[in-house]
PDB file of N, CA and C in Angstrom:
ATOM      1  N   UNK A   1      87.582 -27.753 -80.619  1.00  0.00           N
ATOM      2  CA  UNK A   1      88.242 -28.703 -79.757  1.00  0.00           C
ATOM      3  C   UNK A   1      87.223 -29.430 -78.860  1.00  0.00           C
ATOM      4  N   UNK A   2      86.141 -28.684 -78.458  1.00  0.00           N
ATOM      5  CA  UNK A   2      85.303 -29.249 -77.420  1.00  0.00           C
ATOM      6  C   UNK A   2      84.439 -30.314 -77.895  1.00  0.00           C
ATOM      7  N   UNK A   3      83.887 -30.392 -79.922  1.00  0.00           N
ATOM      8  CA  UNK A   3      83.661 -31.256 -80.495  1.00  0.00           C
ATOM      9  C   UNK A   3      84.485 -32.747 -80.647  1.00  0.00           C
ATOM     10  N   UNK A   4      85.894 -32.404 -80.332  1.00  0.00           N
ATOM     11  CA  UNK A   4      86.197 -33.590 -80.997  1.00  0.00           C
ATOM     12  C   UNK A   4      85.962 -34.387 -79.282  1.00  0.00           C
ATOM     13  N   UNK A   5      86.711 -33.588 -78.345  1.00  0.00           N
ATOM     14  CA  UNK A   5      86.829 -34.172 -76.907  1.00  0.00           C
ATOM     15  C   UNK A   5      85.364 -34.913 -76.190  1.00  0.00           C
ATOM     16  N   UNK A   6      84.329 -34.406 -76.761  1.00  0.00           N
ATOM     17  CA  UNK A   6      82.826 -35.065 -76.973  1.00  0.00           C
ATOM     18  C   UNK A   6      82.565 -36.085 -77.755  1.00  0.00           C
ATOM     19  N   UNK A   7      83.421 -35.951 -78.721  1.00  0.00           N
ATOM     20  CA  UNK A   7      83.162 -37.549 -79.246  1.00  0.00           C
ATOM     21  C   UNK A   7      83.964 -38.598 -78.884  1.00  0.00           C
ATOM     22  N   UNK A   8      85.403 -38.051 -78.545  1.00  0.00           N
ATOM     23  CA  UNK A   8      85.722 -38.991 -77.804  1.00  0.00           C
ATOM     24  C   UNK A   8      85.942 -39.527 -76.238  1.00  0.00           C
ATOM     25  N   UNK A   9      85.282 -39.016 -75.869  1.00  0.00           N
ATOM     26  CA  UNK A   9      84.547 -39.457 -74.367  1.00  0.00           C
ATOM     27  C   UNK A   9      83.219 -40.076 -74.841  1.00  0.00           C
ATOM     28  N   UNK A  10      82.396 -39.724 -75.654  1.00  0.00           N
ATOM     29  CA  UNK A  10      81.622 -40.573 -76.432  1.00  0.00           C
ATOM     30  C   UNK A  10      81.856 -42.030 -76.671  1.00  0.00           C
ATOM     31  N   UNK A  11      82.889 -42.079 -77.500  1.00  0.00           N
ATOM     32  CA  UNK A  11      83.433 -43.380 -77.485  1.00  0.00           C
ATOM     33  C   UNK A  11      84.085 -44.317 -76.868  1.00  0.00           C
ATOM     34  N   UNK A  12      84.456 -43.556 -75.573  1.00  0.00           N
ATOM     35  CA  UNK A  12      85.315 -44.602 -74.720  1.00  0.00           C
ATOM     36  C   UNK A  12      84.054 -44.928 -73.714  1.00  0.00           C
ATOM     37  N   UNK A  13      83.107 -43.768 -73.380  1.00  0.00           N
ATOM     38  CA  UNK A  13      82.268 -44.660 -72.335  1.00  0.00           C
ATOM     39  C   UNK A  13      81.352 -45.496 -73.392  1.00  0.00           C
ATOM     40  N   UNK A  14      81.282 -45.034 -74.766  1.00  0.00           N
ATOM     41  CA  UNK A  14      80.454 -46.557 -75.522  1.00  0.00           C
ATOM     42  C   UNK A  14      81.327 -47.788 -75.452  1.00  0.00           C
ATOM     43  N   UNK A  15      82.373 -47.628 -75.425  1.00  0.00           N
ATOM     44  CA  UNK A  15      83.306 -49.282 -75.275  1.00  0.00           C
ATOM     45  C   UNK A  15      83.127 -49.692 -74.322  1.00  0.00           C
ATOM     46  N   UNK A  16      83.026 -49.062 -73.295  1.00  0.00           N
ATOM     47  CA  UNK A  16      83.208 -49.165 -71.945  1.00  0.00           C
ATOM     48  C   UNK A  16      82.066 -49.698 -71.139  1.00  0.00           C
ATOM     49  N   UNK A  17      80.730 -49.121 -71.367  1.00  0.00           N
ATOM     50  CA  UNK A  17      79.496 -49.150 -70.623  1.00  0.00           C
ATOM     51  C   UNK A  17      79.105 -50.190 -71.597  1.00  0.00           C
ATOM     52  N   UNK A  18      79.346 -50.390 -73.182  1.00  0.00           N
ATOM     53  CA  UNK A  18      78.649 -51.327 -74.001  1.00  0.00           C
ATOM     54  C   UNK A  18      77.353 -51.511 -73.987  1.00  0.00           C
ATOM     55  N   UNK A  19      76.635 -50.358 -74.073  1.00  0.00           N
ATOM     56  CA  UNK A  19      75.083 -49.963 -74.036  1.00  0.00           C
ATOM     57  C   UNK A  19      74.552 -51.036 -75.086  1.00  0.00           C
ATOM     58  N   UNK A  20      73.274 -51.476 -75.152  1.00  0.00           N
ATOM     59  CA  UNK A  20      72.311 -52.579 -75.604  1.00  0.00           C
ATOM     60  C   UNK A  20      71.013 -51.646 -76.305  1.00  0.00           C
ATOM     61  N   UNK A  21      70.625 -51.672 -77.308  1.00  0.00           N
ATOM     62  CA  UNK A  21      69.355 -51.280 -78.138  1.00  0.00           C
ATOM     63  C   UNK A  21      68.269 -51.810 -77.714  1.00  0.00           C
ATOM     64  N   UNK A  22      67.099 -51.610 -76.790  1.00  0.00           N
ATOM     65  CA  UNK A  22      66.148 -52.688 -76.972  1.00  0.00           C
ATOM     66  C   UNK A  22      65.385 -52.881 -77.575  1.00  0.00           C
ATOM     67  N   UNK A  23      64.937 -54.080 -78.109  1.00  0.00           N
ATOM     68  CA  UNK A  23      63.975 -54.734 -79.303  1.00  0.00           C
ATOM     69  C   UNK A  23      63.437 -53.744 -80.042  1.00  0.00           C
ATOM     70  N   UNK A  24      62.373 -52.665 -79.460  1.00  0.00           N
ATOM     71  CA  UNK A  24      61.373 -52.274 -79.864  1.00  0.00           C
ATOM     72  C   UNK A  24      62.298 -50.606 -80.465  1.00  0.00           C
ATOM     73  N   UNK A  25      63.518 -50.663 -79.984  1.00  0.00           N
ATOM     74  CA  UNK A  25      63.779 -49.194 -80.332  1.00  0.00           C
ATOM     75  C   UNK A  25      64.695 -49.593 -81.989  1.00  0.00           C
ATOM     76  N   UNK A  26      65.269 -51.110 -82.160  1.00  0.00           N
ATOM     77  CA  UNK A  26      65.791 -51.248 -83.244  1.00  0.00           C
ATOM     78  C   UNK A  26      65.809 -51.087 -84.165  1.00  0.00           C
ATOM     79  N   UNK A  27      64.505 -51.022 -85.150  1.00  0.00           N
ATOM     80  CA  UNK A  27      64.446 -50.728 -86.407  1.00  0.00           C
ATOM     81  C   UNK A  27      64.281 -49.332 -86.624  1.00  0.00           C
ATOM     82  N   UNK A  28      64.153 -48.751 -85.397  1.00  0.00           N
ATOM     83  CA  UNK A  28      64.373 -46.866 -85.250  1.00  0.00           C
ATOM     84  C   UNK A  28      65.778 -46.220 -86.079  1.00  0.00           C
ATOM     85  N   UNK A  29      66.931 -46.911 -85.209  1.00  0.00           N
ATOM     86  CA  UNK A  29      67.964 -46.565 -84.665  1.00  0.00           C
ATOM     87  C   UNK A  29      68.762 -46.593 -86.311  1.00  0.00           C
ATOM     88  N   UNK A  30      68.835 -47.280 -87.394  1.00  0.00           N
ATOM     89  CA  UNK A  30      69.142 -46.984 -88.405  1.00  0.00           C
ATOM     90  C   UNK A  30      69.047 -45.722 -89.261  1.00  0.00           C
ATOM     91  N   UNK A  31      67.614 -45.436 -89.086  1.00  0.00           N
ATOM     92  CA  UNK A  31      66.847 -44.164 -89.812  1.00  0.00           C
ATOM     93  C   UNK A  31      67.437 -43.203 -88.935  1.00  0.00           C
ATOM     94  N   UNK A  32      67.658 -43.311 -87.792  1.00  0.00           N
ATOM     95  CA  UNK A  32      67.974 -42.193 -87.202  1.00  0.00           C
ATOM     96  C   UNK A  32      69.485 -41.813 -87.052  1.00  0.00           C
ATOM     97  N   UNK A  33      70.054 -42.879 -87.098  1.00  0.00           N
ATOM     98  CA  UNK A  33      71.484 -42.386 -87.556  1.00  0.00           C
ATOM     99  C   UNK A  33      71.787 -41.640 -89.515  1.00  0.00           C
ATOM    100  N   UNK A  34      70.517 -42.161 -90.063  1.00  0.00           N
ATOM    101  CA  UNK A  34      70.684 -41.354 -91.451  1.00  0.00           C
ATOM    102  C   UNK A  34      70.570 -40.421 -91.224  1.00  0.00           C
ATOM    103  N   UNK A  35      69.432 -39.766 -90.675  1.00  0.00           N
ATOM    104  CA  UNK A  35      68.988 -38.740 -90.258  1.00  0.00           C
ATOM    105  C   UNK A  35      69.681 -37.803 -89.329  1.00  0.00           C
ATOM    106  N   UNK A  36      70.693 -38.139 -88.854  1.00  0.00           N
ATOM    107  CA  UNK A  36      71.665 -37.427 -87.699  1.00  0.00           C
ATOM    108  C   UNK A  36      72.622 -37.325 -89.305  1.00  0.00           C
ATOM    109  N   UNK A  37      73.233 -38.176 -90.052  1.00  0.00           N
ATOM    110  CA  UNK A  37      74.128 -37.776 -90.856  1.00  0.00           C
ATOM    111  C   UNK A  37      73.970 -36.626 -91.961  1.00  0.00           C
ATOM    112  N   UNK A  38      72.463 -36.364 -92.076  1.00  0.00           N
ATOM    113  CA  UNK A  38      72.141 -35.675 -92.997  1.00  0.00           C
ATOM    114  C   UNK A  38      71.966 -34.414 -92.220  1.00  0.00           C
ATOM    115  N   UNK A  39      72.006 -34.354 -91.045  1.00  0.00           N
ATOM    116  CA  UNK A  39      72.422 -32.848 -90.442  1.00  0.00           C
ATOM    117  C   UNK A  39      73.569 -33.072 -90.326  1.00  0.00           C
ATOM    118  N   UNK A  40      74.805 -33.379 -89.633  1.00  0.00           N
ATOM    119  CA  UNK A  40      75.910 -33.138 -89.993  1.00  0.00           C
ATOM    120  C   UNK A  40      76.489 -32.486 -90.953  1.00  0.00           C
ATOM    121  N   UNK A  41      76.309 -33.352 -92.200  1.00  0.00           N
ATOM    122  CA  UNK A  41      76.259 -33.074 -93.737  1.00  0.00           C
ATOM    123  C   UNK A  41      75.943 -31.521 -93.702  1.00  0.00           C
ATOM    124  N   UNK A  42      74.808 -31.318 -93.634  1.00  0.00           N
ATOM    125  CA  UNK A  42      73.965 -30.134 -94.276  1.00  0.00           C
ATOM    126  C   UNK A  42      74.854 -29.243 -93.345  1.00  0.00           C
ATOM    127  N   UNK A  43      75.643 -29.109 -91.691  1.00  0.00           N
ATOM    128  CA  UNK A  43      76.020 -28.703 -90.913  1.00  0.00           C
ATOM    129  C   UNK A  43      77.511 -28.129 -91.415  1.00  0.00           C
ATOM    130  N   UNK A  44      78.164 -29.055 -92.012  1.00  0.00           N
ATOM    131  CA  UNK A  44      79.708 -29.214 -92.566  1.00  0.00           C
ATOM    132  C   UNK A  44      79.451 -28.153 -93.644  1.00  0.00           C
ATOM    133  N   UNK A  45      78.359 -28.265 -94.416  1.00  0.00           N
ATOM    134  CA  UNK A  45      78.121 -27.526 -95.961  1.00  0.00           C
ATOM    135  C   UNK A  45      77.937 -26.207 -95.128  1.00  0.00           C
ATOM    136  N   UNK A  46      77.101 -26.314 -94.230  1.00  0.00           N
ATOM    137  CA  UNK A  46      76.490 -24.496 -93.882  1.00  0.00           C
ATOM    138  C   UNK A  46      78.093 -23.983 -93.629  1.00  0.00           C
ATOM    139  N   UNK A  47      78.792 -24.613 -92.893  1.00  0.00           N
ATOM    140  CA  UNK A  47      79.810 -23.794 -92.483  1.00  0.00           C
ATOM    141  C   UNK A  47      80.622 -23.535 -93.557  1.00  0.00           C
ATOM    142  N   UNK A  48      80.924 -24.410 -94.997  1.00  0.00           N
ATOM    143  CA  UNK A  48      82.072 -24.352 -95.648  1.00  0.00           C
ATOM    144  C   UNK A  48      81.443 -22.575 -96.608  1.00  0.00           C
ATOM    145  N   UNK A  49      79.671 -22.941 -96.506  1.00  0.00           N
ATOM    146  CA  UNK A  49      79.568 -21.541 -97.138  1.00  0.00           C
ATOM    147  C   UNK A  49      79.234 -20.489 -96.354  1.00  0.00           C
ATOM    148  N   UNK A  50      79.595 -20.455 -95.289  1.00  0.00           N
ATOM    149  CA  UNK A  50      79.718 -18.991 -94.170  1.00  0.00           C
ATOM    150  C   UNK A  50      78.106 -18.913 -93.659  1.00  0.00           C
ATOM    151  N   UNK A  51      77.046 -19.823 -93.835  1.00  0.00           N
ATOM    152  CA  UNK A  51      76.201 -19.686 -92.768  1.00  0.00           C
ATOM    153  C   UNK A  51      75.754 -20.068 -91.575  1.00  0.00           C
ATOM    154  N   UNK A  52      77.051 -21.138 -91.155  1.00  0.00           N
ATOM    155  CA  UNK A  52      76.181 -22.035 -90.262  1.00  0.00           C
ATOM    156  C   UNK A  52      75.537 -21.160 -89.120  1.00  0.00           C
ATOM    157  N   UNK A  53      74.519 -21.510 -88.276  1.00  0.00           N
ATOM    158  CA  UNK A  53      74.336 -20.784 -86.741  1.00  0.00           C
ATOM    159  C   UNK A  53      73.799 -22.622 -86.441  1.00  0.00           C
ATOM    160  N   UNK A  54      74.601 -22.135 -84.737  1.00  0.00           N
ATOM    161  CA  UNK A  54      75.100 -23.798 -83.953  1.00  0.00           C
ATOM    162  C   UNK A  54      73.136 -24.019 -83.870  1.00  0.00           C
ATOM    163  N   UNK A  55      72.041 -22.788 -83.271  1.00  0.00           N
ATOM    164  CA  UNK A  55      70.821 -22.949 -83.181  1.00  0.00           C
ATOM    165  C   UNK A  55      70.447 -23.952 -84.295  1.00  0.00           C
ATOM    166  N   UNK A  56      70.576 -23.536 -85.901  1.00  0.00           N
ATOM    167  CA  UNK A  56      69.806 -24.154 -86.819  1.00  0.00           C
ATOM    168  C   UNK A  56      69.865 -25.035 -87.054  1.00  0.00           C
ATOM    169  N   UNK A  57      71.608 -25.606 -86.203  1.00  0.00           N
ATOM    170  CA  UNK A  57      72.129 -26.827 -86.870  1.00  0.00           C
ATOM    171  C   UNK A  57      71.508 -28.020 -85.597  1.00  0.00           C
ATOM    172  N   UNK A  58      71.119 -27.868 -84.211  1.00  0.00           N
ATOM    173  CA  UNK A  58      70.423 -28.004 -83.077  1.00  0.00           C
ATOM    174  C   UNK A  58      69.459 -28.465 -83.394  1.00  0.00           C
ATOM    175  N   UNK A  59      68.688 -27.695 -83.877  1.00  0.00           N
ATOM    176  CA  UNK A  59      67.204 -27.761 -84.308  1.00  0.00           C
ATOM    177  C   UNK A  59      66.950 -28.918 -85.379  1.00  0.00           C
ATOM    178  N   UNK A  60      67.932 -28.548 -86.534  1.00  0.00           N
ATOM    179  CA  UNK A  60      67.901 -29.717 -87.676  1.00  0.00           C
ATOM    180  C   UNK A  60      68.164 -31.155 -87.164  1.00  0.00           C
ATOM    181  N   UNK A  61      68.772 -31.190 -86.585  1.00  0.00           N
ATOM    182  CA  UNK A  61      69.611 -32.590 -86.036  1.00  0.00           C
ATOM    183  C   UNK A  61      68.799 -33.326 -85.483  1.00  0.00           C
ATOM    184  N   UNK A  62      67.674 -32.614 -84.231  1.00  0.00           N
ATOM    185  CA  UNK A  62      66.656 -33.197 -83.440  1.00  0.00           C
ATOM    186  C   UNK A  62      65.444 -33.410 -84.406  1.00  0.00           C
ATOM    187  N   UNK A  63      65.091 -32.207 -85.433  1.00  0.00           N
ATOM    188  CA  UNK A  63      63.535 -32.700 -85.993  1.00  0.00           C
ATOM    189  C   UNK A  63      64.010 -33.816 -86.877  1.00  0.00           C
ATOM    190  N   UNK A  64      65.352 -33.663 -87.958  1.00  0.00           N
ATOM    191  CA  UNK A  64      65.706 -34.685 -88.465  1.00  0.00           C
ATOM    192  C   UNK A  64      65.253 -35.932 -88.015  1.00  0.00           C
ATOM    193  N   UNK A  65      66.010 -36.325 -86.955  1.00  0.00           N
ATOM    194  CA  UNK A  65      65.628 -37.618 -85.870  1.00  0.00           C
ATOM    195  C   UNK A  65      64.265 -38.016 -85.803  1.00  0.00           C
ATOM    196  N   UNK A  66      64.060 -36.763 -84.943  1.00  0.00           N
ATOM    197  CA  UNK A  66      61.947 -37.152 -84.787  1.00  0.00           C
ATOM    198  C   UNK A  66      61.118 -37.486 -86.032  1.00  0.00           C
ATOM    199  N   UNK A  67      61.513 -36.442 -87.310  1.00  0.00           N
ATOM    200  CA  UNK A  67      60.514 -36.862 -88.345  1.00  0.00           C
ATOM    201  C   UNK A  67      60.859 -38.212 -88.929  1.00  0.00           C
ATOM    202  N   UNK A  68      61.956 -39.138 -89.004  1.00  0.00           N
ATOM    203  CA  UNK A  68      62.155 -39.550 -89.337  1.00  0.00           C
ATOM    204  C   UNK A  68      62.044 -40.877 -88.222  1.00  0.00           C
ATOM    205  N   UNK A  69      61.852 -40.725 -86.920  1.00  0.00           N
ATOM    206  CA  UNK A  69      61.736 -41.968 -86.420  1.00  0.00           C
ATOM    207  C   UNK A  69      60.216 -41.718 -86.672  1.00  0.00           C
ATOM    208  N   UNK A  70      59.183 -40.886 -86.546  1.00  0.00           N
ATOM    209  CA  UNK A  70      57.938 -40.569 -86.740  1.00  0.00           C
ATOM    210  C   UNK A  70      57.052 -41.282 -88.109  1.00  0.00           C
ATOM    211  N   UNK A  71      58.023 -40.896 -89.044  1.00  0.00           N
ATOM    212  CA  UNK A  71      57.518 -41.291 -90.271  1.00  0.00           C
ATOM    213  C   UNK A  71      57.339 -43.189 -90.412  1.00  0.00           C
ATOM    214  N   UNK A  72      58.675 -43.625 -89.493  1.00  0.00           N
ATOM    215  CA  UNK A  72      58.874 -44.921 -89.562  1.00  0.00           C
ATOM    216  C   UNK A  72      57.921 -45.664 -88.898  1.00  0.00           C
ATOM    217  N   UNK A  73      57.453 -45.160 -87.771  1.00  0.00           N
ATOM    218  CA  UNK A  73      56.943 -45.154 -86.639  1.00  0.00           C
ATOM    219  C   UNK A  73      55.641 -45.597 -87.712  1.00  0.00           C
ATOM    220  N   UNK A  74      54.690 -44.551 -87.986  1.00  0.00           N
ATOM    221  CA  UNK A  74      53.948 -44.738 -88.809  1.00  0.00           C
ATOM    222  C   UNK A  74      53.704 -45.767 -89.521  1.00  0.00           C
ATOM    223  N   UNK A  75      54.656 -45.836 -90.342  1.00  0.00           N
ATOM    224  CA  UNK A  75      55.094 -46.923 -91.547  1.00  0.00           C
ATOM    225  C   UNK A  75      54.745 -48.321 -90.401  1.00  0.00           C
ATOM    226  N   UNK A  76      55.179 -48.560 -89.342  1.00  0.00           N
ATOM    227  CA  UNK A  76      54.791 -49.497 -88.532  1.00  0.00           C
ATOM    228  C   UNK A  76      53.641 -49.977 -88.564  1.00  0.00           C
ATOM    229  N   UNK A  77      53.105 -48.645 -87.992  1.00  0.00           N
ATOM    230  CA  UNK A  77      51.493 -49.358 -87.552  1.00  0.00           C
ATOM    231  C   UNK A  77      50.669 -49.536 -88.563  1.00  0.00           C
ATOM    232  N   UNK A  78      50.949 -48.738 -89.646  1.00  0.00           N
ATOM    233  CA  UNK A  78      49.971 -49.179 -90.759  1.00  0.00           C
ATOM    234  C   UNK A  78      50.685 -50.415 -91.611  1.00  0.00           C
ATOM    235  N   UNK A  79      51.751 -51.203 -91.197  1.00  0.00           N
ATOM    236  CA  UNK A  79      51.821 -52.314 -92.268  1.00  0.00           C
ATOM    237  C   UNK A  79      52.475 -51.950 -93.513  1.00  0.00           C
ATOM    238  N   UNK A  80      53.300 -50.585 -92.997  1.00  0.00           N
ATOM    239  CA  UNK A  80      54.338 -50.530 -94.654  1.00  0.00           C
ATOM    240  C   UNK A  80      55.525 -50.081 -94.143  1.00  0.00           C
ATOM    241  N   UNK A  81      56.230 -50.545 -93.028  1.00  0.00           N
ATOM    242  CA  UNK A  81      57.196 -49.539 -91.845  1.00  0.00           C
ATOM    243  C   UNK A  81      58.507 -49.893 -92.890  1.00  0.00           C
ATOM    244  N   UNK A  82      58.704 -51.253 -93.851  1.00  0.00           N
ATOM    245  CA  UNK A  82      59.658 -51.514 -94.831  1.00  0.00           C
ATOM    246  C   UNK A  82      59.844 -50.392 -95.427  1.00  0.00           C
ATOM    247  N   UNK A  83      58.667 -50.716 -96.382  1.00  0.00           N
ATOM    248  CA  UNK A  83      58.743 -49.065 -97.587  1.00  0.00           C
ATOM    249  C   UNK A  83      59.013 -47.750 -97.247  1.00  0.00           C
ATOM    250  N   UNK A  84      58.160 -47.243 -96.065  1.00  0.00           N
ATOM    251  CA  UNK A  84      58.483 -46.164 -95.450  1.00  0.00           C
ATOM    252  C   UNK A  84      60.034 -45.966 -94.977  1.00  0.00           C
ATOM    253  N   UNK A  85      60.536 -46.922 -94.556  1.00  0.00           N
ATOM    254  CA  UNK A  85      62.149 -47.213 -94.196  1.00  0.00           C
ATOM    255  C   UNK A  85      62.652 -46.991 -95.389  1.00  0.00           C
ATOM    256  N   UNK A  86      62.772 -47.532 -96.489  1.00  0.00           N
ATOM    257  CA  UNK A  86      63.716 -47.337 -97.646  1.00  0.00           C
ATOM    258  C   UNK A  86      63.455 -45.717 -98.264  1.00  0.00           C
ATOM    259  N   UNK A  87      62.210 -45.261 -97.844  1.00  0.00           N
ATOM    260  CA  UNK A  87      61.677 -43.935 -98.985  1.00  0.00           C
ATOM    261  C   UNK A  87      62.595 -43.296 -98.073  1.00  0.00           C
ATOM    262  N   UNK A  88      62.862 -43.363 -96.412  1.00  0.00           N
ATOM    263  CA  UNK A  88      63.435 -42.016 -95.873  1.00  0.00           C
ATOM    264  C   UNK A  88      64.977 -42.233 -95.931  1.00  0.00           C
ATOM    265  N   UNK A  89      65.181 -42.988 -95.868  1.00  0.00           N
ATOM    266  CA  UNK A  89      67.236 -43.620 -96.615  1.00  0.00           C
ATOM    267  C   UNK A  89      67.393 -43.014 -97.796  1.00  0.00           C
ATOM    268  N   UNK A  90      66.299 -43.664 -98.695  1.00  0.00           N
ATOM    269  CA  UNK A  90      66.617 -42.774 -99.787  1.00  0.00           C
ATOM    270  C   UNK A  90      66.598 -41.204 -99.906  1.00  0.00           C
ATOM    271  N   UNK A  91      65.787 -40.532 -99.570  1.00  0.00           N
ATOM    272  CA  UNK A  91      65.284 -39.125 -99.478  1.00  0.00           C
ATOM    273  C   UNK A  91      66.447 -38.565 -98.741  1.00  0.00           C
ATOM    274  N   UNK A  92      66.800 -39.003 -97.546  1.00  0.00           N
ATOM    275  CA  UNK A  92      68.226 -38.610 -96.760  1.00  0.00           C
ATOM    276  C   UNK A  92      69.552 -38.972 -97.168  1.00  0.00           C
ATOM    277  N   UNK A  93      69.566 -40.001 -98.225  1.00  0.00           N
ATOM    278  CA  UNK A  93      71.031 -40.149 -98.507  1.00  0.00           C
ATOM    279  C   UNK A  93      70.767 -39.431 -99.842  1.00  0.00           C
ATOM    280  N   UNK A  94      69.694 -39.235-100.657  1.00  0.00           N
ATOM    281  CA  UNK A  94      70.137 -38.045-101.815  1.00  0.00           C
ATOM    282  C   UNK A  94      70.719 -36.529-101.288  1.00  0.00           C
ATOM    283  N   UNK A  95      70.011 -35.987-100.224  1.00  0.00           N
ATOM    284  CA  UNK A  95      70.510 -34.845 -99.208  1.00  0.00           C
ATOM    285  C   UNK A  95      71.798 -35.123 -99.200  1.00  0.00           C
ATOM    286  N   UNK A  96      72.135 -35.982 -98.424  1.00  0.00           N
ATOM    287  CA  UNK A  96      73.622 -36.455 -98.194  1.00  0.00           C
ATOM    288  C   UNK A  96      74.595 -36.500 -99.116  1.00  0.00           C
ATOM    289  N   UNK A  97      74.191 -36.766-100.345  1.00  0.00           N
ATOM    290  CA  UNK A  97      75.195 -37.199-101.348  1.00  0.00           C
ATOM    291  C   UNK A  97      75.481 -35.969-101.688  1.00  0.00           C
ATOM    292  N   UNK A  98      74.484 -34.672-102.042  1.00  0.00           N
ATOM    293  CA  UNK A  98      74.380 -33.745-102.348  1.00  0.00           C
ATOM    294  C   UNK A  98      75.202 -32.375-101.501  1.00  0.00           C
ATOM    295  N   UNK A  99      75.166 -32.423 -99.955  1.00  0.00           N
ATOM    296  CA  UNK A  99      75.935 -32.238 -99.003  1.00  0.00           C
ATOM    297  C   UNK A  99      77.006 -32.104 -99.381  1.00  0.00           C
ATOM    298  N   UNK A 100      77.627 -33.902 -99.539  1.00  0.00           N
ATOM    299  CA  UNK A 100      78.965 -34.644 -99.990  1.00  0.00           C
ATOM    300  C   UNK A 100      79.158 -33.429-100.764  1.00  0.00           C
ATOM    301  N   UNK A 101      79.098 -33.681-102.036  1.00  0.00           N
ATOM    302  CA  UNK A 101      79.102 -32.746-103.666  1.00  0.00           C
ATOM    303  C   UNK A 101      79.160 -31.761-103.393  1.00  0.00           C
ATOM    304  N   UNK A 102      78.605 -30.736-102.739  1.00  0.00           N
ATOM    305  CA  UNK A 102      78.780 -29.157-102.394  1.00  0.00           C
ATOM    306  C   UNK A 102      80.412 -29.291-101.583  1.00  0.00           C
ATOM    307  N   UNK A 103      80.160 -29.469-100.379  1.00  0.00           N
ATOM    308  CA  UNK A 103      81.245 -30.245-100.091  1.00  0.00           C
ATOM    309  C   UNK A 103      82.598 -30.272-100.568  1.00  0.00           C
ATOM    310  N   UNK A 104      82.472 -31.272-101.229  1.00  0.00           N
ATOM    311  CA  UNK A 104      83.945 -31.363-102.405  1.00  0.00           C
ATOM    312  C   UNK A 104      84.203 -30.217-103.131  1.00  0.00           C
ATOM    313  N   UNK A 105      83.196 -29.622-103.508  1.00  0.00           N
ATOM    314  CA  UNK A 105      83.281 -28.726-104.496  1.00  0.00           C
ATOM    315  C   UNK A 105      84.301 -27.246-103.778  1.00  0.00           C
ATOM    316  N   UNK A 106      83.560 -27.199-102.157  1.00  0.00           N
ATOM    317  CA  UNK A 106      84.280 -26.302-101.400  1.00  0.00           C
ATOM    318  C   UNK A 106      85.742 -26.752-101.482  1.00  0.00           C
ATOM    319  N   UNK A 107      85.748 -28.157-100.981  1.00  0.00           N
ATOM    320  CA  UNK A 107      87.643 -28.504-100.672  1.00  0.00           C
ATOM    321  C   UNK A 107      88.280 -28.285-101.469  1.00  0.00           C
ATOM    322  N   UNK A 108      87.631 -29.093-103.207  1.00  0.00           N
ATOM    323  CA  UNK A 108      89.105 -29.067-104.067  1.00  0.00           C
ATOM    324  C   UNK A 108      88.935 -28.376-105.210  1.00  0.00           C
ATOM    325  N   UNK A 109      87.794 -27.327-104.964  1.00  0.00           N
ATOM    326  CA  UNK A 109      87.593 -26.502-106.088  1.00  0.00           C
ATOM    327  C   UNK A 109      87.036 -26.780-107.423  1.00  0.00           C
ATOM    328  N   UNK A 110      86.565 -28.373-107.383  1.00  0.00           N
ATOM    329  CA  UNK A 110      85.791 -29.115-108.591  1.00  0.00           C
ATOM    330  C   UNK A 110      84.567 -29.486-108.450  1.00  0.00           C
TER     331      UNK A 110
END
């Protein structure tokens, strides 16, 4: 219950306050919402097969983020921050899809 009541106080002070990205944090903020989904994901799966612990899922969620604004970050300064952007979308939405698929497999038994 305390999850959902967090997201939605989440969302009413985001309507509300209508927070702004600035310039330099923008091309972050994509990768890092992949990267937050692919712990979720992996978060939803730990629990459907009886391992989650809230620590691992903590931990995943934040390095997720960092390595992945890190990697981009990178990709910046050396002049390939594009490519580097698509390799970690891709790399995180195969996780993801895979997540998905375990996933399903828990709900409807296929």
């Amino acid at each position: 219950m305390i999850p959902i009541l967090g997201l939605a106080v989440g969302v009413v002070l985001g309507l509300l306050l209508d927070p702004s990205v600035p310039l330099w944090l923008q091309p972050y903020l994509p990768i890092a919402v992949v990267a937050a989904l692919d712990a979720v994901f992996g978060g939803v799966r730990a629990r459907f097969d009886r391992i989650f612990d809230a620590k691992v899922f903590v931990v995943s969620f934040v390095s997720n983020v960092v390595v992945a604004g890190l990697i981009v970050f990178l990709g910046d300064q050396l002049g390939v921050g594009a490519q580097l952007s698509t390799a970690v979308v891709v790399v995180l939405g195969i996780r993801i899809f895979g997540n998905a698929a375990a996933i399903r497999r828990h709900l409807f038994r296929a």
